[in-house]
N, C-alpha and C. Protein backbone atom coordinates (compact mmCIF):
# COMPACT_ATOMS: atom_id res chain seq x y z
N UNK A 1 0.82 -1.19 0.00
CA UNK A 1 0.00 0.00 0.00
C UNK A 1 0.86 1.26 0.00
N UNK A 2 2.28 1.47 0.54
CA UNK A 2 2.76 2.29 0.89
C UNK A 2 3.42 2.75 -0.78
N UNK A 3 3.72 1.94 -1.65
CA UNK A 3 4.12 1.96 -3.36
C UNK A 3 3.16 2.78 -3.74
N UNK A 4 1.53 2.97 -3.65
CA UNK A 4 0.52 3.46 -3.59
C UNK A 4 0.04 4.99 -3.43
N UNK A 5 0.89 5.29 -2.38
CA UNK A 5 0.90 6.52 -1.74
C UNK A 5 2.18 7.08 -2.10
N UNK A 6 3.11 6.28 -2.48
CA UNK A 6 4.47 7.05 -2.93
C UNK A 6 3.99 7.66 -4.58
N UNK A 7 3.32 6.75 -5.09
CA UNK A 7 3.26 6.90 -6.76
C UNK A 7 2.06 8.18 -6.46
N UNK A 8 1.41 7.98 -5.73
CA UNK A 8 0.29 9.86 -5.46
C UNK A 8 0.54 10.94 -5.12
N UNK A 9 1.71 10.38 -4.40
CA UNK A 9 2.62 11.94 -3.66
C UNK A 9 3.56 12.37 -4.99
N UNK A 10 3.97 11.68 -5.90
CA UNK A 10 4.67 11.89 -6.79
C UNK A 10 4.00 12.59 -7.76
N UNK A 11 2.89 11.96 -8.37
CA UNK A 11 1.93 12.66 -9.23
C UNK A 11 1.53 13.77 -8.71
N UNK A 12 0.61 14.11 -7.35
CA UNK A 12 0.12 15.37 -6.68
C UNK A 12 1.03 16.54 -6.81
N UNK A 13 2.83 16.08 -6.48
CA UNK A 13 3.68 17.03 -6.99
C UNK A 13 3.66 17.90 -8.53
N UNK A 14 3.70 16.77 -9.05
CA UNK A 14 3.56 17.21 -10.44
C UNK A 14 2.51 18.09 -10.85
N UNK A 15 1.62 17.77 -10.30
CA UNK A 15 0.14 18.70 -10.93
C UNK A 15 0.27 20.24 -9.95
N UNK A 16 0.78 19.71 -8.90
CA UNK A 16 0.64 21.42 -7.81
C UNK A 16 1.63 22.17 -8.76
N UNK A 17 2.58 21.92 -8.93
CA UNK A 17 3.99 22.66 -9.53
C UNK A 17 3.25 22.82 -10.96
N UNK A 18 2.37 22.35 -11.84
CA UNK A 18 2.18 22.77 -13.67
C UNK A 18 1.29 23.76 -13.44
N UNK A 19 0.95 24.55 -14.57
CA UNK A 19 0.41 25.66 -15.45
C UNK A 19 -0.99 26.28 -14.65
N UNK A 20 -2.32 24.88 -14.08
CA UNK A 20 -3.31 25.81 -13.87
C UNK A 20 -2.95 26.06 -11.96
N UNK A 21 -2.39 25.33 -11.57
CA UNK A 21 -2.60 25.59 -9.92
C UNK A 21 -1.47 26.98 -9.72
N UNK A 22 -0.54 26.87 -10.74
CA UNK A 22 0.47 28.63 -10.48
C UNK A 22 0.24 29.94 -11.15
N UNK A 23 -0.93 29.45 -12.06
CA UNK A 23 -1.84 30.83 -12.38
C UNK A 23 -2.96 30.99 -11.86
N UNK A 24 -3.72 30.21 -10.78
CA UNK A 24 -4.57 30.08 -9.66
C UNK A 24 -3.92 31.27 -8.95
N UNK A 25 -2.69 30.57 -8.00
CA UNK A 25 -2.49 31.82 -7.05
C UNK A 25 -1.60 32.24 -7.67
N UNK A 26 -1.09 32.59 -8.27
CA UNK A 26 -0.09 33.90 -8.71
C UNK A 26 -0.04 35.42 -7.69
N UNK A 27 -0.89 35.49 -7.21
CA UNK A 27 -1.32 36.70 -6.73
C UNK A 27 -0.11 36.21 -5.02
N UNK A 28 -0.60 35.21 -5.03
CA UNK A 28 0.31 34.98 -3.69
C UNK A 28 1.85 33.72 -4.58
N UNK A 29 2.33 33.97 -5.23
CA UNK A 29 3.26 33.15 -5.74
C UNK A 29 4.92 32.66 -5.43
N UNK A 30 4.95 34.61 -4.32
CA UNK A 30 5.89 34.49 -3.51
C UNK A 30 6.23 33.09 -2.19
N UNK A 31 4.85 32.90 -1.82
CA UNK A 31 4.58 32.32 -0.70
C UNK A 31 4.27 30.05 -1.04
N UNK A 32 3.26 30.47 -2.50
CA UNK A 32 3.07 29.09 -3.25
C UNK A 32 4.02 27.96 -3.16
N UNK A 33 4.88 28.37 -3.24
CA UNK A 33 5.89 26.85 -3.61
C UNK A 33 6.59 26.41 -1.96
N UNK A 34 6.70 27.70 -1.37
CA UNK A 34 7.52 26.83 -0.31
C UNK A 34 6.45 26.58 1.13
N UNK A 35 4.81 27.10 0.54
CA UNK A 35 3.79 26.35 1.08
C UNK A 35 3.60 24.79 0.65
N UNK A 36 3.51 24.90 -0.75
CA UNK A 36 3.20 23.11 -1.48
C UNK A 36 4.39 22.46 -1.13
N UNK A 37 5.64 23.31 -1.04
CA UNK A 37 6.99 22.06 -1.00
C UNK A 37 6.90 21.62 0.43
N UNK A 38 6.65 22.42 1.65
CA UNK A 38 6.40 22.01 2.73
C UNK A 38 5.78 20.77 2.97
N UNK A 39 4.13 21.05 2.73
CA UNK A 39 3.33 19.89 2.90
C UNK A 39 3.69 18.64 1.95
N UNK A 40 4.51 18.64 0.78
CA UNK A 40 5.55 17.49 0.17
C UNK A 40 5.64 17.04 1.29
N UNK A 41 6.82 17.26 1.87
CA UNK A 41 7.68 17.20 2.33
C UNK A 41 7.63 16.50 3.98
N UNK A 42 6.20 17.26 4.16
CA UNK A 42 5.38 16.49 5.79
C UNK A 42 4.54 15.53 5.25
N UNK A 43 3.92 15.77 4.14
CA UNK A 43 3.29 13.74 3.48
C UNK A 43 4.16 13.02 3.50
N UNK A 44 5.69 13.06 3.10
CA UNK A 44 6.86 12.17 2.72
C UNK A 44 7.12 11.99 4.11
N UNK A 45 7.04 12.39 4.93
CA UNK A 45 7.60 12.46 6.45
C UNK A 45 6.65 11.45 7.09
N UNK A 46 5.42 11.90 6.97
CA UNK A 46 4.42 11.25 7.71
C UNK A 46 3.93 9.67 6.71
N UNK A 47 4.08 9.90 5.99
CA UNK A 47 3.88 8.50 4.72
C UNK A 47 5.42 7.44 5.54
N UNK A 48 6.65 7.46 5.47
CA UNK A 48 7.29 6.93 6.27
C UNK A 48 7.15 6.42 7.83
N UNK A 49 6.51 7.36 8.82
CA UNK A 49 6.44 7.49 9.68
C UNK A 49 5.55 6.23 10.24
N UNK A 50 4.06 6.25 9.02
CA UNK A 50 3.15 5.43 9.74
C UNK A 50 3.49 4.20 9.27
N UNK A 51 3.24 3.26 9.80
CA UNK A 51 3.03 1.24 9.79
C UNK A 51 2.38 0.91 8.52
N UNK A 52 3.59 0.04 7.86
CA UNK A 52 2.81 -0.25 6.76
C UNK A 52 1.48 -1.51 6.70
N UNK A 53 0.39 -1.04 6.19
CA UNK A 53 -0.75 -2.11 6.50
C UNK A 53 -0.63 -2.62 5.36
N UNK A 54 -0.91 -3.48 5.56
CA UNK A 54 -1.16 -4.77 4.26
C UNK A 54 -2.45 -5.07 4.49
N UNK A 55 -3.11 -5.39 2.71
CA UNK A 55 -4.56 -5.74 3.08
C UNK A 55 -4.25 -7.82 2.92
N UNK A 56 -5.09 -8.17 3.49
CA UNK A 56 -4.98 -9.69 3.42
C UNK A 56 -6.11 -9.75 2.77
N UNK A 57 -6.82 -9.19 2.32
CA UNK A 57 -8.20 -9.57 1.56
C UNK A 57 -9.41 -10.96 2.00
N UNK A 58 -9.63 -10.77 3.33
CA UNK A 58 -10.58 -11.40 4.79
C UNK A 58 -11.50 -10.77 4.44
């Protein structure tokens, strides 16, 4: 499950950082990236952090 959440955090990057979410806020653009790189950065933290569950399919 945790392959799962790595391959979403990867994609989610990709889409925050392209074309419509940095002409969204532009207005605040100073502040944009090292808000989104943060919360990266605490998903990657906290995605490690927790127990990996396995489903057994019961």
């Amino acid at each position: 499950m945790k392959r799962d959440v790595w391959i979403f955090l990867f994609l989610l990057g990709l889409v925050v950082f392209n074309w419509p979410f940095i002409s969204i806020f532009r207005e605040n653009f100073t502040i944009y990236p090292f808000v989104v790189w943060f919360l990266l950065i605490l998903a990657i933290i906290l995605t490690n952090l927790l127990p990996d569950r396995e489903d057994r399919g019961d």
